[in-house]
PDB file of N, CA and C in Angstrom:
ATOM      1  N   UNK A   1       8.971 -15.289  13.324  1.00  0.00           N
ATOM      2  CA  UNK A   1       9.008 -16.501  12.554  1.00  0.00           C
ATOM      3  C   UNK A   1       9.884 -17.573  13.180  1.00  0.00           C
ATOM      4  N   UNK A   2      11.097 -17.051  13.691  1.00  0.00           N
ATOM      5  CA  UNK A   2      11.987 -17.981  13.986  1.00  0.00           C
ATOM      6  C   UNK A   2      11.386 -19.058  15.305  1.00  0.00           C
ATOM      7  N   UNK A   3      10.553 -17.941  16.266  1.00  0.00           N
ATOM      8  CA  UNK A   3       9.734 -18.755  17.730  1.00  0.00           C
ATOM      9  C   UNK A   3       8.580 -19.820  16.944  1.00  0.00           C
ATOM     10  N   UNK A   4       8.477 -18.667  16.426  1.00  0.00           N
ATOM     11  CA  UNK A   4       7.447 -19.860  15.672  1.00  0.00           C
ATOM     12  C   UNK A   4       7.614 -21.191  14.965  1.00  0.00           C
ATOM     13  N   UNK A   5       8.398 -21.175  13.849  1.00  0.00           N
ATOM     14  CA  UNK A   5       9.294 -22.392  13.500  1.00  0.00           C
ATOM     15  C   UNK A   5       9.416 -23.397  14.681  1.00  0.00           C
ATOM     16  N   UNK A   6      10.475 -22.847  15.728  1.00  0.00           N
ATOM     17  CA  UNK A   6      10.858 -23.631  16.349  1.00  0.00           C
ATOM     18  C   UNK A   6       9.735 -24.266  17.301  1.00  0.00           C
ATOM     19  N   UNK A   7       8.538 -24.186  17.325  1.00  0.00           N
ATOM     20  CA  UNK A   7       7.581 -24.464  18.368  1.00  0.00           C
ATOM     21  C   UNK A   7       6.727 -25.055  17.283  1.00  0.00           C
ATOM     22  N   UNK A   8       6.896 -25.523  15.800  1.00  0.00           N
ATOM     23  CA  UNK A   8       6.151 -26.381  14.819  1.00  0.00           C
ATOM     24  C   UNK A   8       7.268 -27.283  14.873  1.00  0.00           C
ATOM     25  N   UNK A   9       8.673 -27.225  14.994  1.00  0.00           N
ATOM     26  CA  UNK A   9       9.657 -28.508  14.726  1.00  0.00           C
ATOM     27  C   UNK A   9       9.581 -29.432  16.290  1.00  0.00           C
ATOM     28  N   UNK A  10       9.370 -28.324  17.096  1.00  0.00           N
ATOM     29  CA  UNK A  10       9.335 -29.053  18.977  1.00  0.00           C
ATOM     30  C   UNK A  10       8.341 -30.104  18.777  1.00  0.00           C
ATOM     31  N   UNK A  11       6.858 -29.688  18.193  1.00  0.00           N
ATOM     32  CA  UNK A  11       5.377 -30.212  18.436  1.00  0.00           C
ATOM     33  C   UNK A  11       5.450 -31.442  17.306  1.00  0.00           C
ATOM     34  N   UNK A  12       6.220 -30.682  16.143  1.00  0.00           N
ATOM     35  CA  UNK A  12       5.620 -31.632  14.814  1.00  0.00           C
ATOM     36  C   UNK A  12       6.955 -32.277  14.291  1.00  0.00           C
ATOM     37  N   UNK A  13       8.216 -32.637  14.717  1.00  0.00           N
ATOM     38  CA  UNK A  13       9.321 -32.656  14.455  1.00  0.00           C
ATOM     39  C   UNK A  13       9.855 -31.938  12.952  1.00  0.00           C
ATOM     40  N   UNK A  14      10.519 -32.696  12.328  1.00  0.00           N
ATOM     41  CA  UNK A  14      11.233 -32.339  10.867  1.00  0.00           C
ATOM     42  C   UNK A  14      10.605 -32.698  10.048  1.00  0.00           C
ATOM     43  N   UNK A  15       9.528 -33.098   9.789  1.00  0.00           N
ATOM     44  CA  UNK A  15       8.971 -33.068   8.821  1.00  0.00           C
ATOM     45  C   UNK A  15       8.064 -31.732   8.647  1.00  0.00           C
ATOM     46  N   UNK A  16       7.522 -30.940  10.128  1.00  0.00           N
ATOM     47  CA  UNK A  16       6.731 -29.861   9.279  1.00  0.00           C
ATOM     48  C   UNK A  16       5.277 -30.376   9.510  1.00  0.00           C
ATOM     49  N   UNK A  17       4.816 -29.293   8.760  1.00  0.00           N
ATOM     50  CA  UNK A  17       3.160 -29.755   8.695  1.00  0.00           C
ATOM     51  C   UNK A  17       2.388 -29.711   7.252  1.00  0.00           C
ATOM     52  N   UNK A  18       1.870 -29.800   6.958  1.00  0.00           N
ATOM     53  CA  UNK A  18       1.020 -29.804   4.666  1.00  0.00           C
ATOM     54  C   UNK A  18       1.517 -27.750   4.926  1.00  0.00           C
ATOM     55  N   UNK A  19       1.637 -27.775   3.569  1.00  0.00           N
ATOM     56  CA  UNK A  19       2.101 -26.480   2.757  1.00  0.00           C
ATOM     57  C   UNK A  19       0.800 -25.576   3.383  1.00  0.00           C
ATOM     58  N   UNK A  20       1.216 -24.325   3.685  1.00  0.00           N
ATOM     59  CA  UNK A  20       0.529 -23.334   3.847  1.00  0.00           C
ATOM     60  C   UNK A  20      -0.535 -23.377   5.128  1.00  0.00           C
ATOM     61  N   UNK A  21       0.009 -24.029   5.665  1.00  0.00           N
ATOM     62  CA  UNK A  21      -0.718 -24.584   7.224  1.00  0.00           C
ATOM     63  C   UNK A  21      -0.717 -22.966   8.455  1.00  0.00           C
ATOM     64  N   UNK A  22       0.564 -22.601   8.254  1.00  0.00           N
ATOM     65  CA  UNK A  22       0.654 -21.337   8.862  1.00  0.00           C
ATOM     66  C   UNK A  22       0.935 -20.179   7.854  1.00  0.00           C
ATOM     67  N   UNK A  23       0.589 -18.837   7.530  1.00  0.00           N
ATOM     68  CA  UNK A  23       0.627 -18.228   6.498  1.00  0.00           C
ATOM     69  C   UNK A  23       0.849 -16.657   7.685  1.00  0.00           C
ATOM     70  N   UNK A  24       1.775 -16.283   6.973  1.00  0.00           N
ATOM     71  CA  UNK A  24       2.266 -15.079   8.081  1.00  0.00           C
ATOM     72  C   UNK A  24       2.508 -13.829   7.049  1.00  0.00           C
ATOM     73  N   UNK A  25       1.801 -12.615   7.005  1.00  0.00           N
ATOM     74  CA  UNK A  25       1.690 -12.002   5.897  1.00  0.00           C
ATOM     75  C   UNK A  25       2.474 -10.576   6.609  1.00  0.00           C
ATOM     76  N   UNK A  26       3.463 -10.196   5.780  1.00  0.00           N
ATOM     77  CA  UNK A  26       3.995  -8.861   6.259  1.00  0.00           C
ATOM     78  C   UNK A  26       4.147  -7.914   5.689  1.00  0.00           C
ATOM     79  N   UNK A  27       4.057  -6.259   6.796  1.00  0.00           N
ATOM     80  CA  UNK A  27       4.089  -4.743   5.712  1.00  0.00           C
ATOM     81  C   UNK A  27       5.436  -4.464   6.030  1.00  0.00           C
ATOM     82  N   UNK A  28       5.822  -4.111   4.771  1.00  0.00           N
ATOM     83  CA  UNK A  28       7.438  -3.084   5.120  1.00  0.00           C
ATOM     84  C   UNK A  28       8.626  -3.659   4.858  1.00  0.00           C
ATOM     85  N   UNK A  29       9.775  -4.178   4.897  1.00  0.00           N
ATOM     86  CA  UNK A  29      10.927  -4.902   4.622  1.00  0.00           C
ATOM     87  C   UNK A  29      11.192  -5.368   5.315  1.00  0.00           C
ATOM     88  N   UNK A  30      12.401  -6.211   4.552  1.00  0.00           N
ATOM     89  CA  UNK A  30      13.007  -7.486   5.785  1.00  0.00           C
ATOM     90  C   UNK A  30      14.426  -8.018   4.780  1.00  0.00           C
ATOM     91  N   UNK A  31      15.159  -8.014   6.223  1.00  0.00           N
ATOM     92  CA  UNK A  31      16.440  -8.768   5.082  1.00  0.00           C
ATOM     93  C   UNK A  31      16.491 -10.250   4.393  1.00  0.00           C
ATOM     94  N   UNK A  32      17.617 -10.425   4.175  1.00  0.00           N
ATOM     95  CA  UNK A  32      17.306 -12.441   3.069  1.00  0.00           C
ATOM     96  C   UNK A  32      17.186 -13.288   4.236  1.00  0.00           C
ATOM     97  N   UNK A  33      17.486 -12.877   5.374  1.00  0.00           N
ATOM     98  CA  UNK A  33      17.167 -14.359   5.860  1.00  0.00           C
ATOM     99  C   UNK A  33      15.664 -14.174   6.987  1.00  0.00           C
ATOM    100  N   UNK A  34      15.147 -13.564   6.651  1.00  0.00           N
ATOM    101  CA  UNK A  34      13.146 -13.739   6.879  1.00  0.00           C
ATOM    102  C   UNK A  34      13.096 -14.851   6.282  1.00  0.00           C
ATOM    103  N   UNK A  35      12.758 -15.855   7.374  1.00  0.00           N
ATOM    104  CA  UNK A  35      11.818 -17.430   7.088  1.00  0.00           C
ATOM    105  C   UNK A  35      13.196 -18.288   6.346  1.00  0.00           C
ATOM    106  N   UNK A  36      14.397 -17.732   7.138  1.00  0.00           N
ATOM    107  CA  UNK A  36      15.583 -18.846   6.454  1.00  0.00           C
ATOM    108  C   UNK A  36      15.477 -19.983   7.330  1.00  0.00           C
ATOM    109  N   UNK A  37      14.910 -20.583   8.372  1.00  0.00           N
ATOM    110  CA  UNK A  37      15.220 -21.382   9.072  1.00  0.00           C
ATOM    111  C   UNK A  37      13.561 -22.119   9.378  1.00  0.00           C
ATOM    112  N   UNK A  38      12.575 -21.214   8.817  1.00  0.00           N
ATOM    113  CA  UNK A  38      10.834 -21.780   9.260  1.00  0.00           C
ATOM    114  C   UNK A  38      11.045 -23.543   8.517  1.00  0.00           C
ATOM    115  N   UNK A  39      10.091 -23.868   9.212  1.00  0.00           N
ATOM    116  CA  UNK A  39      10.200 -25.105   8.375  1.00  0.00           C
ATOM    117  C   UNK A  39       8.976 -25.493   7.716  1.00  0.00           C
ATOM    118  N   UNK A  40       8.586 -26.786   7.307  1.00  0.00           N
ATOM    119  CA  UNK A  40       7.956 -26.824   6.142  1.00  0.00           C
ATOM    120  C   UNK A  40       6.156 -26.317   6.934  1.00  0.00           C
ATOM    121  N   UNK A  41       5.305 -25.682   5.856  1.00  0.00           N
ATOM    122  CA  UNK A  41       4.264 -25.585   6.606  1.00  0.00           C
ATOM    123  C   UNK A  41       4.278 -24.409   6.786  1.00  0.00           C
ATOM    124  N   UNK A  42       5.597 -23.647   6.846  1.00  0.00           N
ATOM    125  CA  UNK A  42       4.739 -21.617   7.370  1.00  0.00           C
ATOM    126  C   UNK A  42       5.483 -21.250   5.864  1.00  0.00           C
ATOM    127  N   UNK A  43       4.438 -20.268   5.439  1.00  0.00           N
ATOM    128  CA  UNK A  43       4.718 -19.604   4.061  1.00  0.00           C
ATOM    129  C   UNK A  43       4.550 -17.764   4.772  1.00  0.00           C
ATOM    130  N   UNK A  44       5.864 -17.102   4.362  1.00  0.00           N
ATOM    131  CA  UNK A  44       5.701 -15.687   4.682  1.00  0.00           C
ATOM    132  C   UNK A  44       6.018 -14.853   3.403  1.00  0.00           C
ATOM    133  N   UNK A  45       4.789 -13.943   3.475  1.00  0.00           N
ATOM    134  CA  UNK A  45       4.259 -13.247   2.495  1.00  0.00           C
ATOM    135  C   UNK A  45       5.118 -12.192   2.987  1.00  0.00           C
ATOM    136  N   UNK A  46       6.175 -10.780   2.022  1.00  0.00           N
ATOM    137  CA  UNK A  46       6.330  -9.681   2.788  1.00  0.00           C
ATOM    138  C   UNK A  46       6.042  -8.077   1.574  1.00  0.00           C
TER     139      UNK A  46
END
């Protein structure tokens, strides 16, 4: 998530892209900060 983020803020700056543009769906756990830093535009399912 985090490469990812950062390669939508490089391309698309700070604003992001419309809600649910990237959708990243995950099995199994994850600690609190999964998708603390994505920016607007990726929604992660876990």
């Amino acid at each position: 998530g985090t490469i990812t983020g950062s390669e939508v803020t490089r391309h698309h700056g700070g604003a992001g892209l419309p809600e649910d543009t990237i959708y990243l769906k995950f099995h199994g756990s994850a600690g609190q900060s999964l998708g603390a830093f994505a920016p607007n535009g990726m929604t992660f399912e876990l």
